[in-house]
Protein backbone atom coordinates (compact mmCIF):
# COMPACT_ATOMS: atom_id res chain seq x y z
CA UNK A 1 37.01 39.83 96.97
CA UNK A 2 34.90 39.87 94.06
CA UNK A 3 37.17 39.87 91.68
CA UNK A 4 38.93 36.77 93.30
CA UNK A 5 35.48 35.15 92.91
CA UNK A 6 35.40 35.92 89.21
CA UNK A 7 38.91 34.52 88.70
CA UNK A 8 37.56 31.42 90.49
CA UNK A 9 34.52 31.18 88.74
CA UNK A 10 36.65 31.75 85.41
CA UNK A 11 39.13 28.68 86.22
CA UNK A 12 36.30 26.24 87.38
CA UNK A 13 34.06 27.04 83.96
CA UNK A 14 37.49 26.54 81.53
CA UNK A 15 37.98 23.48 83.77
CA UNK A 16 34.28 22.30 82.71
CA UNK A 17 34.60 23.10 79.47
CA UNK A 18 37.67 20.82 79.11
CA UNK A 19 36.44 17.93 80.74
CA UNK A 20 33.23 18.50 78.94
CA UNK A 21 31.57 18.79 81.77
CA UNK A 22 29.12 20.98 80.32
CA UNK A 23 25.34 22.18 81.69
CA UNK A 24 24.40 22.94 78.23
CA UNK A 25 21.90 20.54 76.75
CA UNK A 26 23.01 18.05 74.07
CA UNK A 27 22.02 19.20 70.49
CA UNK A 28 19.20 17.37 69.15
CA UNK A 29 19.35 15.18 66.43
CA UNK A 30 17.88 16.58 63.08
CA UNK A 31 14.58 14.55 62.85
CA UNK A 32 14.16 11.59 60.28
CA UNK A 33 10.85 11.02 58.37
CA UNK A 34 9.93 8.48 56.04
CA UNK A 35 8.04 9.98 52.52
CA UNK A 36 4.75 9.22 52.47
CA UNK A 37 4.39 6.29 49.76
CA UNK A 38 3.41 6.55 46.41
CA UNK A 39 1.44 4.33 43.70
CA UNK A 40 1.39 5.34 40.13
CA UNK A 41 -1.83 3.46 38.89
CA UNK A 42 -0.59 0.79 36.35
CA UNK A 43 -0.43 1.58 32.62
CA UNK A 44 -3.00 0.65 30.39
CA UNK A 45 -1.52 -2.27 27.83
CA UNK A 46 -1.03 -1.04 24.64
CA UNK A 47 -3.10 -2.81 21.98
CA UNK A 48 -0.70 -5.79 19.92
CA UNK A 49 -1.24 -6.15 15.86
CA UNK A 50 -0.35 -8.56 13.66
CA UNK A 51 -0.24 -7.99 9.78
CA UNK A 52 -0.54 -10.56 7.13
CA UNK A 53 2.44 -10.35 4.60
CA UNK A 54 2.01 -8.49 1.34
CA UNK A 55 0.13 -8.42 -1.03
CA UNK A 56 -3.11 -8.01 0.28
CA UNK A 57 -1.60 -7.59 3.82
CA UNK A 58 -4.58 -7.46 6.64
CA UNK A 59 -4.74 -6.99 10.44
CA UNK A 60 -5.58 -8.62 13.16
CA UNK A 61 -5.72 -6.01 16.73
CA UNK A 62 -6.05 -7.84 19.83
CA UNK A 63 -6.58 -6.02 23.27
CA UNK A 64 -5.90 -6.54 26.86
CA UNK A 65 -8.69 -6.67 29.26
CA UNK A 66 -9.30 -7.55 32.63
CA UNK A 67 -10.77 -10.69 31.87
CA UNK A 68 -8.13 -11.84 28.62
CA UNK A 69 -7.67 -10.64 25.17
CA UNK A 70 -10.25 -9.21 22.91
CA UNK A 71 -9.29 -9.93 19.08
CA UNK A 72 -10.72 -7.87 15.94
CA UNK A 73 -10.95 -9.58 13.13
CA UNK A 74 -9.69 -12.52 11.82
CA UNK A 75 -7.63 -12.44 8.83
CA UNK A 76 -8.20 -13.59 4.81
CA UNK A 77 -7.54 -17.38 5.68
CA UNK A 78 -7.22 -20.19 8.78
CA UNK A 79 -3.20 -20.03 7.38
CA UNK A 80 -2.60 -16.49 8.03
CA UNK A 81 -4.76 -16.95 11.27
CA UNK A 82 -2.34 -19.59 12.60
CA UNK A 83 -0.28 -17.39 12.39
CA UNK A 84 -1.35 -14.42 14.25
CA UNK A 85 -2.12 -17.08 16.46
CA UNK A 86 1.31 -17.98 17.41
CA UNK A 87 1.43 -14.37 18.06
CA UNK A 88 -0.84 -14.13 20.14
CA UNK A 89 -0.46 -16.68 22.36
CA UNK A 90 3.10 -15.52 22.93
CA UNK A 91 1.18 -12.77 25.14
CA UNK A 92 0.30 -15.29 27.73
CA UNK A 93 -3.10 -14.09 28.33
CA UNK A 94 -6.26 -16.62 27.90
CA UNK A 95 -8.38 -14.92 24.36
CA UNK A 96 -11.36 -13.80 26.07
CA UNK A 97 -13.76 -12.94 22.73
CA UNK A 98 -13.47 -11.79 19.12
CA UNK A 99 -14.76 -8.65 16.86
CA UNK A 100 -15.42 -8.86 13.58
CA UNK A 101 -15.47 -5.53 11.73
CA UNK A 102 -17.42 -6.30 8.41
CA UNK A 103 -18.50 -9.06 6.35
CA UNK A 104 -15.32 -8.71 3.77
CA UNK A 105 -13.44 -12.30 3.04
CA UNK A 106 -9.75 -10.77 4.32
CA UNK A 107 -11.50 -10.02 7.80
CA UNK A 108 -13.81 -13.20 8.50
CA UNK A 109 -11.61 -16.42 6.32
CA UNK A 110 -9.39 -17.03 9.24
CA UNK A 111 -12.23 -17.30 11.75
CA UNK A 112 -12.09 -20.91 11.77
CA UNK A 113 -8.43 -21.05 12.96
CA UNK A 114 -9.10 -18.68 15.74
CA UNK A 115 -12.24 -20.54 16.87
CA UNK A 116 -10.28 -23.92 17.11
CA UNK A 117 -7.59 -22.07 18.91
CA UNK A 118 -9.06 -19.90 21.42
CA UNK A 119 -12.84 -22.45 21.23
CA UNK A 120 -13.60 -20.38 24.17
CA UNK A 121 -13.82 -17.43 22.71
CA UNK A 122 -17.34 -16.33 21.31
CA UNK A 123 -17.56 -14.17 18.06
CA UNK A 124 -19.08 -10.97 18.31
CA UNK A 125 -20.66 -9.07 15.04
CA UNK A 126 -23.03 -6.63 14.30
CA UNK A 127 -26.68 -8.04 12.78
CA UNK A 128 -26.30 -6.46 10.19
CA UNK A 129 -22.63 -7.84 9.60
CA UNK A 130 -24.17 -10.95 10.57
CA UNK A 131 -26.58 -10.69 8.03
CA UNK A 132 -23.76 -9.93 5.30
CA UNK A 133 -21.97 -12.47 6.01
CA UNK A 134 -24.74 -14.93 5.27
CA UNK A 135 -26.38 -13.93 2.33
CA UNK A 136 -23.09 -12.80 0.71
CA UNK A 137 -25.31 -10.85 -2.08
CA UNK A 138 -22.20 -9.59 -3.71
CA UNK A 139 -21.18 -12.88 -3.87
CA UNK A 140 -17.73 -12.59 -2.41
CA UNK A 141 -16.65 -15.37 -0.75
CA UNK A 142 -17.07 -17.93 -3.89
CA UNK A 143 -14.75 -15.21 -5.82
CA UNK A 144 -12.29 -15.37 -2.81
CA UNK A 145 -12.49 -18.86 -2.84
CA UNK A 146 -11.46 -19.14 -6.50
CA UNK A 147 -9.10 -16.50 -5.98
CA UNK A 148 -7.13 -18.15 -3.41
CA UNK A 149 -7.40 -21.98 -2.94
CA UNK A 150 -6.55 -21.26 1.06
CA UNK A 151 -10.08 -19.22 1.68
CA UNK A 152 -12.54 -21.45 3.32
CA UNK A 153 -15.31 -23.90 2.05
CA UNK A 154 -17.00 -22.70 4.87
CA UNK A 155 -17.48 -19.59 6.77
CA UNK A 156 -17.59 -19.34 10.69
CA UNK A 157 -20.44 -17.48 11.83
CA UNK A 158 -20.84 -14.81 14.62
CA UNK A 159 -22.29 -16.94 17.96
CA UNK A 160 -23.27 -13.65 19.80
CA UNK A 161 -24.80 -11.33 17.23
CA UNK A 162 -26.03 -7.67 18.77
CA UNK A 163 -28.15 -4.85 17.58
CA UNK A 164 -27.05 -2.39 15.12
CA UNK A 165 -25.39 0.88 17.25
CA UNK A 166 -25.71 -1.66 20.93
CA UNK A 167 -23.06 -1.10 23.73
CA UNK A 168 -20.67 -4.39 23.87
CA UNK A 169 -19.39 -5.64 26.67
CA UNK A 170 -16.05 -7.83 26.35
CA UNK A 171 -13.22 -9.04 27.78
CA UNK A 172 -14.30 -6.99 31.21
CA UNK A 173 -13.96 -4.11 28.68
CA UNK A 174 -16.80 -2.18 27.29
CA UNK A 175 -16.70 -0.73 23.37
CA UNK A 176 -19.51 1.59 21.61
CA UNK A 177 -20.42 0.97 18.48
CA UNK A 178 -21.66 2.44 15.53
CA UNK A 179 -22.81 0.99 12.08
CA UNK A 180 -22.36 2.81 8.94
CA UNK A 181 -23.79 1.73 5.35
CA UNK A 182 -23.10 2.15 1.74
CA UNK A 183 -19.09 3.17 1.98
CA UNK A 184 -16.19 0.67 1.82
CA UNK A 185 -18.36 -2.17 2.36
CA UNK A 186 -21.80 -2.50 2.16
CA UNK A 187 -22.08 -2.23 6.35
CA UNK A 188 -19.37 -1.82 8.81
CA UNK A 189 -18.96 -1.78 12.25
CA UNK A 190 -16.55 0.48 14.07
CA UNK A 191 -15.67 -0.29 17.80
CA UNK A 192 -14.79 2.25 20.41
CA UNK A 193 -13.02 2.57 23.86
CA UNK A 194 -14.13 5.71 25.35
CA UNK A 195 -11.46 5.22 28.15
CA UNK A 196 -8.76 5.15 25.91
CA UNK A 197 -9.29 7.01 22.65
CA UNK A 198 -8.88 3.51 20.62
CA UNK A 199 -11.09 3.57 17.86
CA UNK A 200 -11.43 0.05 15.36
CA UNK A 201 -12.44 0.99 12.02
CA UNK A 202 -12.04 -2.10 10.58
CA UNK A 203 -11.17 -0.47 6.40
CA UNK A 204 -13.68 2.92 7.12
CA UNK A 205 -10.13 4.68 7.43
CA UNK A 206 -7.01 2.41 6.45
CA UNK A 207 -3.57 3.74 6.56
CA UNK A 208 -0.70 4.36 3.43
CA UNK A 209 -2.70 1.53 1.01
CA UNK A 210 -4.43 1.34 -2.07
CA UNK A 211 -7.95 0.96 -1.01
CA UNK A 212 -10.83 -1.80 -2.88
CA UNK A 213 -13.20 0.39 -4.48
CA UNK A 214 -14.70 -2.23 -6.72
CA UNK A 215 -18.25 -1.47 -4.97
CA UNK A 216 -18.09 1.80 -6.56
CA UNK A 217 -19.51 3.92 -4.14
CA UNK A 218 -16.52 6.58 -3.18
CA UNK A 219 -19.30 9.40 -2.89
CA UNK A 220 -20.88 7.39 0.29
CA UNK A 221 -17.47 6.20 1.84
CA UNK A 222 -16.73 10.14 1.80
CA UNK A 223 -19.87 10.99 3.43
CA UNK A 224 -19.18 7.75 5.81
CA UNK A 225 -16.27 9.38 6.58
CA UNK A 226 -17.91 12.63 8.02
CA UNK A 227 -20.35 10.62 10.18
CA UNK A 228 -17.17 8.12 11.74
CA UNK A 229 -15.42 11.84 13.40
CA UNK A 230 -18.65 13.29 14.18
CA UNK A 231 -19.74 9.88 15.99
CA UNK A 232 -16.77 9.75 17.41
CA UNK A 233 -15.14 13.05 18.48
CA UNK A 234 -12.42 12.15 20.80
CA UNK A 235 -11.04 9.26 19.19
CA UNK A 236 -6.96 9.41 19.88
CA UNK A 237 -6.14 6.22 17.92
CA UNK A 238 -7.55 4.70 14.80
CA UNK A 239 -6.56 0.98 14.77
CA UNK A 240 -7.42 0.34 10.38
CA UNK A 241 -7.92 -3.56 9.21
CA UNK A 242 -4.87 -2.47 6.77
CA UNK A 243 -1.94 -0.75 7.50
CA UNK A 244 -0.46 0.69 10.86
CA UNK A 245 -2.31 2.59 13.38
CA UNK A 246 -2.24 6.69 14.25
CA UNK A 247 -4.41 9.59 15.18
CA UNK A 248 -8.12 9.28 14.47
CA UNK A 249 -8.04 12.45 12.61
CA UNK A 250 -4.97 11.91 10.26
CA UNK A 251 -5.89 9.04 9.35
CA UNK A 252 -9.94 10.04 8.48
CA UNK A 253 -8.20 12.61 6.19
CA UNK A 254 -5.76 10.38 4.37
CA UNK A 255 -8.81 8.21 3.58
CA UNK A 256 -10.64 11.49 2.52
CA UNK A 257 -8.21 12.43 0.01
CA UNK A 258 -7.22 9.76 -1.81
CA UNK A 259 -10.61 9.35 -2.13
CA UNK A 260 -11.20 12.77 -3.63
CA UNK A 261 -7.91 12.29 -5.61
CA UNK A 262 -9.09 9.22 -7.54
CA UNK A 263 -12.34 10.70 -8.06
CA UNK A 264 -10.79 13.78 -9.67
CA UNK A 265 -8.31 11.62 -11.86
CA UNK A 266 -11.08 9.21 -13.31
CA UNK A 267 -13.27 12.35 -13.83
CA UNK A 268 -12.07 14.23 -16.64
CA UNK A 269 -12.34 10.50 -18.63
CA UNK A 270 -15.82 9.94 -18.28
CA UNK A 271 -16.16 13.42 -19.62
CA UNK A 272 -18.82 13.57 -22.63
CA UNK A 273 -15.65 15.15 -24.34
CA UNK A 274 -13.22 12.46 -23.57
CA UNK A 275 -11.72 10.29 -25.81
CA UNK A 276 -13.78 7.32 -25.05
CA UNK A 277 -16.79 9.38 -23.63
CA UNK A 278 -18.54 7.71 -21.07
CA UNK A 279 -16.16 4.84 -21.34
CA UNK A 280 -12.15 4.85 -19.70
CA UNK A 281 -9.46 3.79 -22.55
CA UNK A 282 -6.56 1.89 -22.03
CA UNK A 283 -4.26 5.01 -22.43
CA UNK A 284 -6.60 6.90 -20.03
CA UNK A 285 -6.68 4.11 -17.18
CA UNK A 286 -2.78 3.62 -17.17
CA UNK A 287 -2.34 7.02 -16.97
CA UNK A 288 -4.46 7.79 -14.09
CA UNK A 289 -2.42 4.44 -12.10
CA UNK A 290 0.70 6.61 -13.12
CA UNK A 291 -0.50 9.56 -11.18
CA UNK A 292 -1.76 7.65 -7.98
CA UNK A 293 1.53 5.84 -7.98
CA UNK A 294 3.22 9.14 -8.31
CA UNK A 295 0.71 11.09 -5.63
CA UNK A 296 0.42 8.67 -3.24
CA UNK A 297 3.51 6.22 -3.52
CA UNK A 298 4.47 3.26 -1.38
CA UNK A 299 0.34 2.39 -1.31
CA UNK A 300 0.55 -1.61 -1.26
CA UNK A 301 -3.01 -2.98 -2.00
CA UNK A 302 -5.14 -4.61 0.36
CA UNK A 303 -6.51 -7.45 -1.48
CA UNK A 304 -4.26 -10.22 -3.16
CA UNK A 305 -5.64 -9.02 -6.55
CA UNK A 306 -2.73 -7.75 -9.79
CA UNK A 307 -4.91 -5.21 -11.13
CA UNK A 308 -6.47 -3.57 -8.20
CA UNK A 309 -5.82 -0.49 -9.40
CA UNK A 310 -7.38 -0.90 -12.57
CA UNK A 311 -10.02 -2.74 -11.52
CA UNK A 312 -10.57 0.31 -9.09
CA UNK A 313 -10.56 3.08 -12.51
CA UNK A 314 -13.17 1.17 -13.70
CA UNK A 315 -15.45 0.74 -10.64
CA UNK A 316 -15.07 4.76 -10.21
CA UNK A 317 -15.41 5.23 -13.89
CA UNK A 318 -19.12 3.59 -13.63
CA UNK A 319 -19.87 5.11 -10.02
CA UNK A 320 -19.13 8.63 -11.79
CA UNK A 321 -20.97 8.27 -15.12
CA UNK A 322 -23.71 6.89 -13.24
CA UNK A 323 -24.10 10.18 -12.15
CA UNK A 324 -22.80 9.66 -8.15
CA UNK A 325 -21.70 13.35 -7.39
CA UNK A 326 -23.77 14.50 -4.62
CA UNK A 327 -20.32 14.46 -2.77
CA UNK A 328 -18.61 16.47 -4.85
C-alpha cells in the first residue's frame, strides 16, 4: 500500500510539473534602481587674450565673471583697441569693468576705444598709477605720440581710482592687489584671483621678449621680482602685458635671468679697464646684442622702437656705472 501511494504521488507531481502546475513560488525579478544623480559644478572660464601684432606686440586679458567681463589693460592705441574689441565682443558677454596695470603708453593709448565701446564699463587703476598717468614725469606719452602718429592727443583717465595694496571688487569677482615701485616702470600694479591662481602682472614678469629697460633700474626690477612670489605664493598662472601666459614661477625666473644676463654682458664694458671705460663703444654694444640674440633667441621687443636693444645697453651701461649693484 505504501508504495502504491508513492507511485501515485510520483505520477501526479511529473503530471504538475508538466502542466506547470507548480506550488513553488515564481522567482523574483532582480530589482531595478535608478543611480543617484550627479552634478559636476561648472568649469571656471578660462581667461581670453588678445595680442597686438609685432613689433611692439601688447596684451589685452579679459575675464569672465558673474556679472560680465573684466578687461586688463588697454593696448598702445584706440586702433589696436578696436581691435581686441571685435574680439571681445565675439564672447557675447556685456564688459563689466577694466584694469589698468601701469601708467606705460602700450597699456593705457587704447583706453579711449574701449571706453566708447563698452561706455559702461568704469576704469579701475591704482592711485598711484593714477597719479603716473597724469603727471607723466618721464614724459612718455608726448614721445609715444611722436613715435607713432596713432597714440592719442589725449589720455583716458581711471574713473574709479583705489588705494595703493586695496581689495577690488569687479565684475562679481574679487582681485588682491599689490603695488610695487622702482622696477619695470616707475609703479605697477599686479592683480590677483586667489580662487584661481591667475595672477596679472601687467610687464613685472613678461614672457619670451626683449624687455624696455630704458628706465635703467634692472637692480630694483630684480628685487621687484622677489617681493611679486613672496606676495603672492600660490599664484598658478601669470597672465604678462607681453607675450603668452604660464606658471607664476617660470615665468618670475625667465624675467630674473635675462635680467641678470644683460647685466653681466654690459658689465665687463663699463669696466675702468674697458676699452671705452665708463663709456659702451660701438664694437662693445653690438657685441653684447649678438650674445642676447644668441642666449635668448626668438625675443621680439615690446615697444615699436628699431634699436631697443641698444637703447637698452646704454640705459644698463649708465644704471651700472652709476654704481646700481646692491643686487648683484
Amino acid at each position: 500500500m505504501n508504495q502504491r501511494l508513492q507511485r501515485l504521488l510520483a505520477a501526479v507531481c511529473a503530471f504538475a510539473a508538466v502542466a506547470g502546475c507548480s506550488n513553488a513560488p515564481e522567482p523574483t525579478p532582480p530589482a531595478t534602481t535608478t543611480p543617484p544623480a550627479t552634478t559636476t559644478p561648472p568649469a571656471t572660464p578660462p581667461p581670453g587674450r588678445f595680442a597686438s601684432p609685432n613689433p611692439g606686440s601688447v596684451n589685452t586679458h579679459w575675464i569672465p565673471g558673474p556679472d560680465g567681463l573684466v578687461l586688463v589693460d588697454t593696448l598702445r592705441t584706440p586702433a589696436d583697441a578696436r581691435q581686441a574689441v571685435a574680439e571681445v565682443e565675439k564672447t557675447g558677454r556685456p564688459v563689466a569693468a577694466i584694469l589698468l596695470t601701469h601708467s606705460h603708453p602700450d597699456h593705457v593709448g587704447g583706453a579711449s576705444a574701449f571706453h566708447e565701446a563698452f561706455p559702461q564699463a568704469p576704469i579701475h587703476a591704482s592711485r598711484s598709477t593714477d597719479t603716473a598717468m597724469r603727471e607723466d614725469k618721464r614724459g612718455f606719452y608726448p614721445l609715444a605720440r611722436s613715435a607713432n602718429p596713432a597714440f592719442p592727443a589725449e589720455l583716458t583717465y581711471a574713473d574709479r581710482v583705489f588705494d595703493d595694496g586695496a581689495t577690488v571688487t569687479a565684475g562679481g569677482l574679487r582681485f588682491e592687489t599689490a603695488t610695487f615701485v622702482d622696477a619695470e616702470s616707475d609703479t605697477a600694479t599686479a592683480y590677483y584671483r586667489p580662487d584661481t591662481g591667475d595672477l596679472y602682472s601687467g610687464d613685472l614678469a613678461t614672457s619670451g621678449v626683449t624687455p624696455a629697460l630704458f628706465e635703467g633700474n634692472t637692480c630694483g626690477w630684480l628685487r621687484v621680482l622677489d617681493q611679486l612670489g613672496a606676495r603672492f605664493p600660490d599664484a598658478r598662472t601669470i597672465h604678462p602685458g607681453h607675450g603668452a601666459p604660464g606658471p607664476a614661477k617660470a615665468l618670475i625666473d625667465d624675467q630674473r635671468r635675462y635680467l641678470r644676463d644683460f647685466r653681466d654682458l654690459v658689465r665687463p664694458a663699463v669696466a675702468p679697464a674697458s676699452p671705452g671705460g665708463g663709456t659702451v663703444t660701438t664694437e662693445e654694444e653690438s657685441a653684447i646684442v649678438a650674445e642676447l640674440d644668441r642666449t635668448h633667441p626668438g625675443h621680439p621687443p615690446v615697444a615699436d622702437i628699431p634699436d631697443l636693444a641698444q637703447a637698452n645697453v646704454k640705459a644698463v651701461a649708465a644704471e651700472l656705472a652709476s654704481g646700481n649693484t646692491a643686487c648683484d
